[in-house]
PDB file of N, CA and C in Angstrom:
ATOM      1  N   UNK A   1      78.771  30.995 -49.684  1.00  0.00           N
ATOM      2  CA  UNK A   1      77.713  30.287 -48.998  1.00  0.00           C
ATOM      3  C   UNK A   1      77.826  28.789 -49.257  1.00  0.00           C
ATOM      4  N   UNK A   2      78.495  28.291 -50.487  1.00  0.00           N
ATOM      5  CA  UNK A   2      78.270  26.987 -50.684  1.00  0.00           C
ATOM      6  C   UNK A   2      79.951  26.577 -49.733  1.00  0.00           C
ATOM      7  N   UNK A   3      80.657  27.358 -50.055  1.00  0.00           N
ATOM      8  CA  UNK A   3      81.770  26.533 -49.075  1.00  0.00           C
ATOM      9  C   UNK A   3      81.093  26.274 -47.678  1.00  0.00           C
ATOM     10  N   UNK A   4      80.447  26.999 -46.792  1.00  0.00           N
ATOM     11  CA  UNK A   4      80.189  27.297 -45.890  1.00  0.00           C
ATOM     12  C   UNK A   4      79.024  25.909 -45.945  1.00  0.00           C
ATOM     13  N   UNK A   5      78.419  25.346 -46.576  1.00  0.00           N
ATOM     14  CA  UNK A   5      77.229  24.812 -46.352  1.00  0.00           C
ATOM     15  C   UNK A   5      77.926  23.369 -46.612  1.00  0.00           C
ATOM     16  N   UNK A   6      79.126  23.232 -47.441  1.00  0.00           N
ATOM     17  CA  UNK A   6      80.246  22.129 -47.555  1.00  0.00           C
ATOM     18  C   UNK A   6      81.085  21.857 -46.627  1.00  0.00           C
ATOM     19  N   UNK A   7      80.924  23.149 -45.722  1.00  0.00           N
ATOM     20  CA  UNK A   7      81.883  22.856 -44.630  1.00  0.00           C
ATOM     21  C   UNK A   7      83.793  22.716 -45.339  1.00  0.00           C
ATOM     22  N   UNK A   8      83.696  23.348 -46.066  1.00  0.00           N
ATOM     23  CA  UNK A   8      85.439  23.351 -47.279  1.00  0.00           C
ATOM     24  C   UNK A   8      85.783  24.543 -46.558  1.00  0.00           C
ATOM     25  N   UNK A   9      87.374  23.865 -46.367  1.00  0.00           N
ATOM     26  CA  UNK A   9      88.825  24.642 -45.536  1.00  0.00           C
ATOM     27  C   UNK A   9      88.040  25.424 -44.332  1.00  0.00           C
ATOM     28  N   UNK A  10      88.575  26.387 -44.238  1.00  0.00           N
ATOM     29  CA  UNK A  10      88.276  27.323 -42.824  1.00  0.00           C
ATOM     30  C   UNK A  10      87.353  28.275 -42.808  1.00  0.00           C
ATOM     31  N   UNK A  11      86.626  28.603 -44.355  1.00  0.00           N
ATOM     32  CA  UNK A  11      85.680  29.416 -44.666  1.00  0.00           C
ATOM     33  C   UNK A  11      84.873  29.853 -43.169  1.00  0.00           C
ATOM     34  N   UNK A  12      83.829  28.691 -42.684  1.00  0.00           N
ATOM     35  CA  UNK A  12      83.190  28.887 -41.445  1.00  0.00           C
ATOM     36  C   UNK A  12      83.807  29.416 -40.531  1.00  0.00           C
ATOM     37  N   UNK A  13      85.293  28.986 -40.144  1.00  0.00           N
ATOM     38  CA  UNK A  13      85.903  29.692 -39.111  1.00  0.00           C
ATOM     39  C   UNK A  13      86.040  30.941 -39.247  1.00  0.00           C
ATOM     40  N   UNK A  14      86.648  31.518 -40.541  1.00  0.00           N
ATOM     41  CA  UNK A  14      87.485  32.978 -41.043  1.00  0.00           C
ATOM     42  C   UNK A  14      85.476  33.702 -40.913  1.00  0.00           C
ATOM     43  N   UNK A  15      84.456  33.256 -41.019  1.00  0.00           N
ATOM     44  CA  UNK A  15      83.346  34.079 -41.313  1.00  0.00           C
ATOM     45  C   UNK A  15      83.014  34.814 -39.530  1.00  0.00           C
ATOM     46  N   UNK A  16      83.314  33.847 -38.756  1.00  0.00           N
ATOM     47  CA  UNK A  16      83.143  33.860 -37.048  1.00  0.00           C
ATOM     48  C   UNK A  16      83.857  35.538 -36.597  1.00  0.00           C
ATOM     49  N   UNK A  17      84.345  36.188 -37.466  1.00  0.00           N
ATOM     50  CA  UNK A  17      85.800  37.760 -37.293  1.00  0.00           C
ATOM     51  C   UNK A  17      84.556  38.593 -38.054  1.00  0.00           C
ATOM     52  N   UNK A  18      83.467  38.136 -38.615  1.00  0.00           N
ATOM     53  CA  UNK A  18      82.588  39.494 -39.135  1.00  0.00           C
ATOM     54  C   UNK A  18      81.296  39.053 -37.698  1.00  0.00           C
ATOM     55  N   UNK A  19      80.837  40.455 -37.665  1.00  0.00           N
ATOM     56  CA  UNK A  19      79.522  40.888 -37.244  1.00  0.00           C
ATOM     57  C   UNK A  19      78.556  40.264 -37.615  1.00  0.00           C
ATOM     58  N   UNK A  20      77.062  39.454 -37.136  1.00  0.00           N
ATOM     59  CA  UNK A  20      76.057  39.649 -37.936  1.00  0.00           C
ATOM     60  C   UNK A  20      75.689  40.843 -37.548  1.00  0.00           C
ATOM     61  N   UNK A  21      74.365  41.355 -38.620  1.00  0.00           N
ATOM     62  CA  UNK A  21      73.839  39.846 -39.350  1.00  0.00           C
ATOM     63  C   UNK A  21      75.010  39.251 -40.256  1.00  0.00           C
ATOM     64  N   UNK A  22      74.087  38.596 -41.014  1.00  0.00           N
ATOM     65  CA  UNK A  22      74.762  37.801 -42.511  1.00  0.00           C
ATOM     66  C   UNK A  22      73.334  37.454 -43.186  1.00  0.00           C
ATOM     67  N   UNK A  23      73.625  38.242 -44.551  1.00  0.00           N
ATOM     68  CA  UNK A  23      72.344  38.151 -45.459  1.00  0.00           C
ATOM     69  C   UNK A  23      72.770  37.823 -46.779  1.00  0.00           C
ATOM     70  N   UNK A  24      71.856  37.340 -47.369  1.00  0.00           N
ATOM     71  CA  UNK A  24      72.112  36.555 -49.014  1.00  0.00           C
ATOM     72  C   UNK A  24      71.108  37.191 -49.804  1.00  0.00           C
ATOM     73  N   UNK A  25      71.648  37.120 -50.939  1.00  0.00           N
ATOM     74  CA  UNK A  25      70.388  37.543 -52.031  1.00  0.00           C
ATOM     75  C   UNK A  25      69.826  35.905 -52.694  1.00  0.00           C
ATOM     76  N   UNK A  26      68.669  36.457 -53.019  1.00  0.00           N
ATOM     77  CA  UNK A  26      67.590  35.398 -53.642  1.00  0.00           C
ATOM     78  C   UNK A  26      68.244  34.267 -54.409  1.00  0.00           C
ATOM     79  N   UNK A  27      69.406  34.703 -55.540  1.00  0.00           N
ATOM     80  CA  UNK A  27      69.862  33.988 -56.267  1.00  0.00           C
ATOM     81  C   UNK A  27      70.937  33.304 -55.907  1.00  0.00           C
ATOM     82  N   UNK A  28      71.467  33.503 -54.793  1.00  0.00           N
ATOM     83  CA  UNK A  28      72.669  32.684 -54.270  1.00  0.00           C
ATOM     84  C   UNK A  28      71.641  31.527 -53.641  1.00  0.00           C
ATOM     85  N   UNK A  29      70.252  32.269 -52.781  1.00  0.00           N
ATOM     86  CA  UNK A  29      69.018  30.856 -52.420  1.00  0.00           C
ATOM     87  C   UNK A  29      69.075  29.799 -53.205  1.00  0.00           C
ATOM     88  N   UNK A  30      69.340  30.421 -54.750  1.00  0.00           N
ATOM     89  CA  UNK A  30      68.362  30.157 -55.869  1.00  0.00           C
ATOM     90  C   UNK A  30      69.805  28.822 -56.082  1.00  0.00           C
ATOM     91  N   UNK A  31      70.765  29.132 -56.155  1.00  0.00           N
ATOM     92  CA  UNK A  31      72.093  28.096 -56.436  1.00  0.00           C
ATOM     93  C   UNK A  31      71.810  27.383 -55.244  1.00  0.00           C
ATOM     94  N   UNK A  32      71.913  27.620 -54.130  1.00  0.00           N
ATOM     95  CA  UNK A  32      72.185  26.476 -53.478  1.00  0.00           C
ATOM     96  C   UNK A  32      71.058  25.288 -53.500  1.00  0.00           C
ATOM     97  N   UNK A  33      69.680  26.029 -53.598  1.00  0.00           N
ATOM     98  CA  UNK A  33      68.555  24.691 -53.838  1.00  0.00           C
ATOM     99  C   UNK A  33      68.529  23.917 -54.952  1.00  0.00           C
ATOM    100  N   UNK A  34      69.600  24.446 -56.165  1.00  0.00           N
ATOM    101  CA  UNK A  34      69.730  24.020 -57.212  1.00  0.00           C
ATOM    102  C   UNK A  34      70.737  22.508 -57.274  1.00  0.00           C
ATOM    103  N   UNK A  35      71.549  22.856 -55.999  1.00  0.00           N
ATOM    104  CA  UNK A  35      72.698  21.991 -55.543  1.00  0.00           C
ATOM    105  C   UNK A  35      72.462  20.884 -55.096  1.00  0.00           C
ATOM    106  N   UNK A  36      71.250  21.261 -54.192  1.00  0.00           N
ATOM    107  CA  UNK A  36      70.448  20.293 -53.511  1.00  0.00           C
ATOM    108  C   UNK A  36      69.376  19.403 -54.055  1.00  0.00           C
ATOM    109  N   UNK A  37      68.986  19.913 -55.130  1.00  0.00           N
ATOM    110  CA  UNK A  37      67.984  19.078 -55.755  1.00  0.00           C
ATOM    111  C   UNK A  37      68.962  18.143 -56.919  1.00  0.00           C
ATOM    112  N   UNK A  38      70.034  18.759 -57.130  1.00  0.00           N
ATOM    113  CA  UNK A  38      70.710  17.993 -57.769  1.00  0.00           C
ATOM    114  C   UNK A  38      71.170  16.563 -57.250  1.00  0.00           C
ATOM    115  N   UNK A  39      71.452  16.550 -55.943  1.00  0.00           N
ATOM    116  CA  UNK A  39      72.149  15.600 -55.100  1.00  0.00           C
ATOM    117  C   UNK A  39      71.191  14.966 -54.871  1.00  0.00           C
ATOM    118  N   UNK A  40      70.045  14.899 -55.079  1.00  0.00           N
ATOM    119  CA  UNK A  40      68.768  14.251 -54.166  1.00  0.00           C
ATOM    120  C   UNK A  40      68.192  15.268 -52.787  1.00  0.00           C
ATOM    121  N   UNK A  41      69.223  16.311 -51.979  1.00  0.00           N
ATOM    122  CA  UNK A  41      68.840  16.537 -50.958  1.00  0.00           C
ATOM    123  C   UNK A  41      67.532  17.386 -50.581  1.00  0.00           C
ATOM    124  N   UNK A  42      66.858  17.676 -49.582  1.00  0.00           N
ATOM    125  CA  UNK A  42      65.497  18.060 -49.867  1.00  0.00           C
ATOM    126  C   UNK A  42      65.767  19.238 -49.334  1.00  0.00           C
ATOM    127  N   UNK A  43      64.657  20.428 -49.336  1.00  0.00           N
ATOM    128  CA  UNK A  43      64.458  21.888 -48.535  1.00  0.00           C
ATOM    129  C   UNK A  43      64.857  21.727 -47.790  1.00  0.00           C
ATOM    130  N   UNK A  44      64.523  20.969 -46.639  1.00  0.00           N
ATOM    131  CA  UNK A  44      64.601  20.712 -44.929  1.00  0.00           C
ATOM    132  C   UNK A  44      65.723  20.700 -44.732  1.00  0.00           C
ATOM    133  N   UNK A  45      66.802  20.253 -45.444  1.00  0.00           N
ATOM    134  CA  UNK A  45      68.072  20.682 -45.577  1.00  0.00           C
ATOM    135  C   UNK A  45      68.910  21.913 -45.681  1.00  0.00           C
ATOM    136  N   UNK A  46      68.543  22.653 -46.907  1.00  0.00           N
ATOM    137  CA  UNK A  46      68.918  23.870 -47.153  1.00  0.00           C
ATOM    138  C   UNK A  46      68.035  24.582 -46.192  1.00  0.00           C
ATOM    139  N   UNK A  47      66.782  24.563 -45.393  1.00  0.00           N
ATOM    140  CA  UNK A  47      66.373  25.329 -44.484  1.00  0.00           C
ATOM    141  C   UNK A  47      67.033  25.422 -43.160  1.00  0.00           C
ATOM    142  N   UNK A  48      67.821  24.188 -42.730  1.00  0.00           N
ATOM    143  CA  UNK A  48      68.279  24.044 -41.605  1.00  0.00           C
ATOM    144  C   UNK A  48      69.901  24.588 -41.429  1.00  0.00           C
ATOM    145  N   UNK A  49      70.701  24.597 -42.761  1.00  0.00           N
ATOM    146  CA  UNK A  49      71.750  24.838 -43.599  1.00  0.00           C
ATOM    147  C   UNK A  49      72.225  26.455 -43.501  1.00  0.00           C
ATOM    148  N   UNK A  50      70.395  27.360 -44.035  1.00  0.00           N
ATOM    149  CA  UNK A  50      70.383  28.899 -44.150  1.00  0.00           C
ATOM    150  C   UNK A  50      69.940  29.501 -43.314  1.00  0.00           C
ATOM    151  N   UNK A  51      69.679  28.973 -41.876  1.00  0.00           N
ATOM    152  CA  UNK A  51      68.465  29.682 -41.339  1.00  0.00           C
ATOM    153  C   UNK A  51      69.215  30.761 -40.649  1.00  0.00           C
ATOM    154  N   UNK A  52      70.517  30.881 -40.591  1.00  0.00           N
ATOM    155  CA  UNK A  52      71.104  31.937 -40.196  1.00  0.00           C
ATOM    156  C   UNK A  52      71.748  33.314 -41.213  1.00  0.00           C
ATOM    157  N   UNK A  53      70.933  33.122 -42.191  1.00  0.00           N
ATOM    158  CA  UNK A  53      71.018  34.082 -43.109  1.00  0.00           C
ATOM    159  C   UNK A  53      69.726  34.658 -43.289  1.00  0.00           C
ATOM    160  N   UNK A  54      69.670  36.194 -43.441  1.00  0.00           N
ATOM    161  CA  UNK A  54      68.455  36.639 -44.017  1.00  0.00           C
ATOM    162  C   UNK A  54      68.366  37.115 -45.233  1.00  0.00           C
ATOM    163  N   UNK A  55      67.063  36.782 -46.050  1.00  0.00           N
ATOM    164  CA  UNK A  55      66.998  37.308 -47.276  1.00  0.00           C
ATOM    165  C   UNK A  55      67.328  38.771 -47.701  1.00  0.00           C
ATOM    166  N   UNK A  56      68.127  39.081 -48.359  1.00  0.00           N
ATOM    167  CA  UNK A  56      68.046  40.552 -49.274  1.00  0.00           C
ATOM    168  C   UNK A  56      67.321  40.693 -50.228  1.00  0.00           C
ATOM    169  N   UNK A  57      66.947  41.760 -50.516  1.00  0.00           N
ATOM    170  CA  UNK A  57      65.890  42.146 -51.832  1.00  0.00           C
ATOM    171  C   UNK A  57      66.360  42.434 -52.884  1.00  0.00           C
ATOM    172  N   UNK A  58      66.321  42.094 -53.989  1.00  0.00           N
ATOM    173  CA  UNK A  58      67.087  43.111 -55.045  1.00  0.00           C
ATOM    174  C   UNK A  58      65.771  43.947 -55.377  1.00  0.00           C
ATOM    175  N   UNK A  59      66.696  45.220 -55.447  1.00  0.00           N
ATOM    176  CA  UNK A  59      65.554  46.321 -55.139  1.00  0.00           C
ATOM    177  C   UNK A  59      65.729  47.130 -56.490  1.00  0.00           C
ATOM    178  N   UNK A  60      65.439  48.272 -56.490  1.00  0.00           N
ATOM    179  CA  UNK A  60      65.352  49.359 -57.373  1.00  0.00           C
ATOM    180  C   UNK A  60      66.612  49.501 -57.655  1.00  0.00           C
ATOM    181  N   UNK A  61      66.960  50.129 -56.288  1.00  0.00           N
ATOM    182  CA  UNK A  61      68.117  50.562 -56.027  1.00  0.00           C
ATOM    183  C   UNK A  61      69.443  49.470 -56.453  1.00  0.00           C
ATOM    184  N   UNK A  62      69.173  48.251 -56.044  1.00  0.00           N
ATOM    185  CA  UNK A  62      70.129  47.191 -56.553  1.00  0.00           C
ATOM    186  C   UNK A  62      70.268  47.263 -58.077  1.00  0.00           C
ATOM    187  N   UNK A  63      69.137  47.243 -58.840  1.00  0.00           N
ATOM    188  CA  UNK A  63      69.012  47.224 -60.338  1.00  0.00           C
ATOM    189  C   UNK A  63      69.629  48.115 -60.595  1.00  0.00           C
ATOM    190  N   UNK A  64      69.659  49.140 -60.312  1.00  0.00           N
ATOM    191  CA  UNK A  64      70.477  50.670 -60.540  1.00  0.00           C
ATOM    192  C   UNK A  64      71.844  50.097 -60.518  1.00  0.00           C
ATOM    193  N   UNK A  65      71.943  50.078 -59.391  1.00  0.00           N
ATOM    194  CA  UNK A  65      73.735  49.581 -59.053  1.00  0.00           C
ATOM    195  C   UNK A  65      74.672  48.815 -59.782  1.00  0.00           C
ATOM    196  N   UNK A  66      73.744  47.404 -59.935  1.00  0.00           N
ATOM    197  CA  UNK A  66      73.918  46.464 -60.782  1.00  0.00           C
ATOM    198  C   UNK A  66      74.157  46.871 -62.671  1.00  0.00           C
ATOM    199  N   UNK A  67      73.154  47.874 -62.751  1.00  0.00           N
ATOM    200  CA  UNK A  67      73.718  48.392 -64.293  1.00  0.00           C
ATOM    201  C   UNK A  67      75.017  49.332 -64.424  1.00  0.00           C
ATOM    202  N   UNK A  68      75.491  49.865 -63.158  1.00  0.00           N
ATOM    203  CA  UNK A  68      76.155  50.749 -63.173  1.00  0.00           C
ATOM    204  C   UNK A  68      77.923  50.057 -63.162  1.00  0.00           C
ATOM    205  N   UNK A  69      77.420  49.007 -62.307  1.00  0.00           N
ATOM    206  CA  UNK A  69      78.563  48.092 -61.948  1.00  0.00           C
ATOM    207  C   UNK A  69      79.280  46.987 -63.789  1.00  0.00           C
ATOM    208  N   UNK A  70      78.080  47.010 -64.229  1.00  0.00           N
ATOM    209  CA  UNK A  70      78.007  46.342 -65.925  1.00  0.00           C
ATOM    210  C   UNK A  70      78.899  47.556 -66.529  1.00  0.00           C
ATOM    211  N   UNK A  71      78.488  48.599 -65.919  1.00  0.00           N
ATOM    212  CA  UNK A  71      78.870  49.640 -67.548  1.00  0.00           C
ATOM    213  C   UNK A  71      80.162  50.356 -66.971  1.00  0.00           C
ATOM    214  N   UNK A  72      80.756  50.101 -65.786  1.00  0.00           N
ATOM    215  CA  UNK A  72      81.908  50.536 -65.342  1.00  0.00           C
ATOM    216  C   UNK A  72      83.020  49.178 -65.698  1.00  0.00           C
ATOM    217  N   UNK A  73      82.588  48.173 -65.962  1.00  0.00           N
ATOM    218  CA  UNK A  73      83.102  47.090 -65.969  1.00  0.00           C
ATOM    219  C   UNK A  73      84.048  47.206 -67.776  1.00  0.00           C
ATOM    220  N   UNK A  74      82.470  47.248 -68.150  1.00  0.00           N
ATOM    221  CA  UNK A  74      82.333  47.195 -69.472  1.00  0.00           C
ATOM    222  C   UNK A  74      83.471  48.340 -70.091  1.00  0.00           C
ATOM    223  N   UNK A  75      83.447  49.113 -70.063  1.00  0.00           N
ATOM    224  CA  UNK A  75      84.287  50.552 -69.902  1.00  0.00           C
ATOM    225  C   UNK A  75      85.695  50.200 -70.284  1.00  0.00           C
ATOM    226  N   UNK A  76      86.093  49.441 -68.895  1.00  0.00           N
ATOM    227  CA  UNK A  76      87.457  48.653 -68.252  1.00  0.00           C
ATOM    228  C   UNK A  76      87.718  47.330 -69.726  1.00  0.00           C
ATOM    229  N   UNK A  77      86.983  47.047 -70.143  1.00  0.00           N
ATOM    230  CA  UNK A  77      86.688  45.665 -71.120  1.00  0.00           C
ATOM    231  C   UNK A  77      86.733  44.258 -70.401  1.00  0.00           C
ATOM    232  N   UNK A  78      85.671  44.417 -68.982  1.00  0.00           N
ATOM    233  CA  UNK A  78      85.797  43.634 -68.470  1.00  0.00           C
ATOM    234  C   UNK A  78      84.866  42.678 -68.381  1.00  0.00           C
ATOM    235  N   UNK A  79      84.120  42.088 -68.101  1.00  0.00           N
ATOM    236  CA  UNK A  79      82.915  41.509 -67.997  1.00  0.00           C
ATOM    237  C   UNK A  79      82.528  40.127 -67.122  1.00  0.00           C
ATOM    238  N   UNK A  80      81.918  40.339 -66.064  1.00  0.00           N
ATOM    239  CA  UNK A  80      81.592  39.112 -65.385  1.00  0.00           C
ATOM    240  C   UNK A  80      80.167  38.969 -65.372  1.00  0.00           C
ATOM    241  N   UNK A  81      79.822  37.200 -64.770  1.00  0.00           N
ATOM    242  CA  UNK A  81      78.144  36.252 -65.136  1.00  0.00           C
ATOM    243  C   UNK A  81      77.343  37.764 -64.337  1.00  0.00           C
ATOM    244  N   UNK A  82      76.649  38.064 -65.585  1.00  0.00           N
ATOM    245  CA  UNK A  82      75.064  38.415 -64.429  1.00  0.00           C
ATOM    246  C   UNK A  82      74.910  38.401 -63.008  1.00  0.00           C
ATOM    247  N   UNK A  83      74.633  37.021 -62.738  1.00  0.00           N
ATOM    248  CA  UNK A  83      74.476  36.979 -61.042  1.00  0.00           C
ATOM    249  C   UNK A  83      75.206  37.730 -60.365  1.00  0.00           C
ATOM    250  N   UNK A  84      76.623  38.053 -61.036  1.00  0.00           N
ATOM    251  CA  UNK A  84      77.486  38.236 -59.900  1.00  0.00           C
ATOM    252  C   UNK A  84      77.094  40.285 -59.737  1.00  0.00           C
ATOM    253  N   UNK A  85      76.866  40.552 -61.033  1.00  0.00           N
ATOM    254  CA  UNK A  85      76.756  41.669 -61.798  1.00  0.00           C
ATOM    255  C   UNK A  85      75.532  42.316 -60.360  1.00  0.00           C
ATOM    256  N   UNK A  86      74.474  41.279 -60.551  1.00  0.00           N
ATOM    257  CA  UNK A  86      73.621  41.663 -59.420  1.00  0.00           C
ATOM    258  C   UNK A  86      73.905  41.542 -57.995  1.00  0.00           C
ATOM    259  N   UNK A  87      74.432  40.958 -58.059  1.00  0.00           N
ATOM    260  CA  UNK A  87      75.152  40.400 -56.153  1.00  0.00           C
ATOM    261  C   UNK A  87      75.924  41.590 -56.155  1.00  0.00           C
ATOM    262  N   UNK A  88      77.029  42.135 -56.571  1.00  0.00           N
ATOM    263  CA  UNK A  88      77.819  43.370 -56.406  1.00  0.00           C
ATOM    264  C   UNK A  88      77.049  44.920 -56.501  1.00  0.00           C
ATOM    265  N   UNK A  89      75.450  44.734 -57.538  1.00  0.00           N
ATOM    266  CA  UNK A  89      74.850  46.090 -57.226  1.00  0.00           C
ATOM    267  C   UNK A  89      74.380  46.082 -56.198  1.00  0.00           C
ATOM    268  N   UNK A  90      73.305  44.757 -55.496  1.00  0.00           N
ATOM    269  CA  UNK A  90      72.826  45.038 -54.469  1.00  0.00           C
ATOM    270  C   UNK A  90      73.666  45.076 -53.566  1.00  0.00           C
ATOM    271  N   UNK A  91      75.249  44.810 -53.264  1.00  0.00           N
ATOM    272  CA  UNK A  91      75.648  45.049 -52.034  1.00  0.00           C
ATOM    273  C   UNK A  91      75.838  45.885 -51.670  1.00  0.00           C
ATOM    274  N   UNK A  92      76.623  47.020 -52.698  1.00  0.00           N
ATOM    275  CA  UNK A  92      77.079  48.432 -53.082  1.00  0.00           C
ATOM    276  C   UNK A  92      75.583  49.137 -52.954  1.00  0.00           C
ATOM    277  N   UNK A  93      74.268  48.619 -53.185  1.00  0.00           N
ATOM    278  CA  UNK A  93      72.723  49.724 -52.989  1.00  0.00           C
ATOM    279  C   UNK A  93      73.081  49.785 -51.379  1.00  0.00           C
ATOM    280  N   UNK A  94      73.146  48.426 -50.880  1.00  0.00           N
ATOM    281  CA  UNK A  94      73.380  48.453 -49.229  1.00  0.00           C
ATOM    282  C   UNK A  94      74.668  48.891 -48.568  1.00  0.00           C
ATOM    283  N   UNK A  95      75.293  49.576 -48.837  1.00  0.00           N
ATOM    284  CA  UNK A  95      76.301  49.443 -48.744  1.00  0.00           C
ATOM    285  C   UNK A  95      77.045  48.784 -47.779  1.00  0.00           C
ATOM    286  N   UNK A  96      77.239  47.084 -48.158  1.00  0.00           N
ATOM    287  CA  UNK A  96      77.578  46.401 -46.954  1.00  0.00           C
ATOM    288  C   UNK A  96      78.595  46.040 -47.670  1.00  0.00           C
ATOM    289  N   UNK A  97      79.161  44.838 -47.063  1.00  0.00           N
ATOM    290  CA  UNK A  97      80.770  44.136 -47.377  1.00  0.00           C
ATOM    291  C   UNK A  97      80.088  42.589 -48.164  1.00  0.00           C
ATOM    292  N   UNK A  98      81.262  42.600 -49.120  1.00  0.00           N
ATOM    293  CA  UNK A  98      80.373  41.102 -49.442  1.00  0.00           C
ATOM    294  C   UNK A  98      81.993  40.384 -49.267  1.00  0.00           C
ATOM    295  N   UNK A  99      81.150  39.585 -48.782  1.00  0.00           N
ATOM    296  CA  UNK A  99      82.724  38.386 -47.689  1.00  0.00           C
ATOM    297  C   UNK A  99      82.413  36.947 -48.923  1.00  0.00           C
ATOM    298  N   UNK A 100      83.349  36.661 -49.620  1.00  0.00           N
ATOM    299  CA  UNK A 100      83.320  35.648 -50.665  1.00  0.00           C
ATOM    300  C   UNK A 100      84.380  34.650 -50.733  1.00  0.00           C
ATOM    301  N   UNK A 101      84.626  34.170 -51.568  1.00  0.00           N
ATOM    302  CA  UNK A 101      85.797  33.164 -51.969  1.00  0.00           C
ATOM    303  C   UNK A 101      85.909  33.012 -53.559  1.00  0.00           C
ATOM    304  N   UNK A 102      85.147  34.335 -53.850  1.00  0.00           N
ATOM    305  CA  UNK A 102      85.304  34.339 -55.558  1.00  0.00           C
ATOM    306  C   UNK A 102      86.132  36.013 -55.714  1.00  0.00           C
ATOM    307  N   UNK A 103      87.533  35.651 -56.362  1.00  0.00           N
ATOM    308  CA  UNK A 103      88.394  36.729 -56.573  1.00  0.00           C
ATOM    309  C   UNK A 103      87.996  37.714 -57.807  1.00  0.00           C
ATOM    310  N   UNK A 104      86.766  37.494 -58.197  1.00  0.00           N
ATOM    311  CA  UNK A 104      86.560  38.014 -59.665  1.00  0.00           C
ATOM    312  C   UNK A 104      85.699  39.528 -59.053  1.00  0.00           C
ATOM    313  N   UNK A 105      85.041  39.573 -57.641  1.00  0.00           N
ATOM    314  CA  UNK A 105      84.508  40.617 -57.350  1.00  0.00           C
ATOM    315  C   UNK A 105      85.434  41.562 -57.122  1.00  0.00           C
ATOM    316  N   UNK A 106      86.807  41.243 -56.733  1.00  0.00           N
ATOM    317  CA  UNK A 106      87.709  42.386 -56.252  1.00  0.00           C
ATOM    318  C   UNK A 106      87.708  43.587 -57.478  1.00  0.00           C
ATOM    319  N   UNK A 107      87.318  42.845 -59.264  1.00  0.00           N
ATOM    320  CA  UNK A 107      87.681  43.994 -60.018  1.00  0.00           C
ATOM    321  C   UNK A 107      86.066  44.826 -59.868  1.00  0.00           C
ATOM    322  N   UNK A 108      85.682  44.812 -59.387  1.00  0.00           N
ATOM    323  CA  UNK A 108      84.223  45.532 -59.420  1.00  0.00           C
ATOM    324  C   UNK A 108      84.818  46.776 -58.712  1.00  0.00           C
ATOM    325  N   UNK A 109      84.836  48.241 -59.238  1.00  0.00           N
ATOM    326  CA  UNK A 109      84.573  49.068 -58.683  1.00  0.00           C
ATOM    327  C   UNK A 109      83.846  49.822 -57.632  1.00  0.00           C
ATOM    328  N   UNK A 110      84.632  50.090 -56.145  1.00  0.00           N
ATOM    329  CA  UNK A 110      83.548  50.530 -55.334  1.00  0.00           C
ATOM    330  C   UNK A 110      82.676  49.608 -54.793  1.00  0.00           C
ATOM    331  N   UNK A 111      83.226  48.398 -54.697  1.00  0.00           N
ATOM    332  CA  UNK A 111      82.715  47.754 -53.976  1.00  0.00           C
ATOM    333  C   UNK A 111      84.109  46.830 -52.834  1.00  0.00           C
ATOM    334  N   UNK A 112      82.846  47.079 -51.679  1.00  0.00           N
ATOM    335  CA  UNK A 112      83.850  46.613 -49.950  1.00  0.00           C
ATOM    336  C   UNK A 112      83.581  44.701 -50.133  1.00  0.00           C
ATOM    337  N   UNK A 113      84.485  44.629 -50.383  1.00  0.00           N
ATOM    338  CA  UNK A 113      84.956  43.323 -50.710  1.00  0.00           C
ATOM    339  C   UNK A 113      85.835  42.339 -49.990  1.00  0.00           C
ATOM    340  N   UNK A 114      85.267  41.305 -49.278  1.00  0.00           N
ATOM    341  CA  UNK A 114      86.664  40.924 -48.787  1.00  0.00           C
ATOM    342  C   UNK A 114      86.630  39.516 -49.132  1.00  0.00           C
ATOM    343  N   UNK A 115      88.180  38.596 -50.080  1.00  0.00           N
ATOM    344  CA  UNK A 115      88.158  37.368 -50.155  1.00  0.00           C
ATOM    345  C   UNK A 115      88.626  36.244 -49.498  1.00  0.00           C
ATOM    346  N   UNK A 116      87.868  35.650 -48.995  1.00  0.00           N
ATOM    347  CA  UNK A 116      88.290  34.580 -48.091  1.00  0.00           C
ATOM    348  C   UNK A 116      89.694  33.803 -48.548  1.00  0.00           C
TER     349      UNK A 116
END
């Protein structure tokens, strides 16, 4: 999402070959307003930036996933940040594709992954 909102390499183009929708979870929200307040830039920005994304929930079901995705990892002796820990349960609760530019999700088990 942040290449995409940087407009960096072809990200935007290569995203134009998936279907919407296109949905984000809270905490990827949660980074990019973090980005923005860093720079000076305001909401009205990141609102005009996301408005073609819809929110996901992390749900029950995500929390589930998300521990399951930790302890299969863990297992392996692997370990990646939290966030991501949750971004890979809730995608796998939904079972949707998570389209990225971070190669560290490919080791997540059972999860439809594709890296930009």
């Amino acid at each position: 999402m942040i290449d995409v909102l940087n407009d960096r390499g072809d990200v935007p183009t290569q995203l134009e070959a998936y279907a919407d929708p296109f949905h984000a979870l809270a905490i990827l929200f949660s980074e990019v307003l973090e980005g923005l307040y860093a720079s000076g830039k305001s909401e009205a920005v990141a609102a005009k930036h996301l408005s073609w994304l819809s929110l996901l929930a992390f749900t029950f079901e995500a929390a589930r996933e998300a521990a399951r995705v930790r302890q299969e990892l863990r297992r392996r002796g692997e370990v990646i940040p939290d966030a991501d820990t949750f971004i890979a349960g809730t995608v796998r609760a939904e079972s949707g594709t998570l389209i990225t530019t971070d190669q560290r999700f490919e080791s997540v088990p059972d999860l439809d992954c594709d890296v930009l």
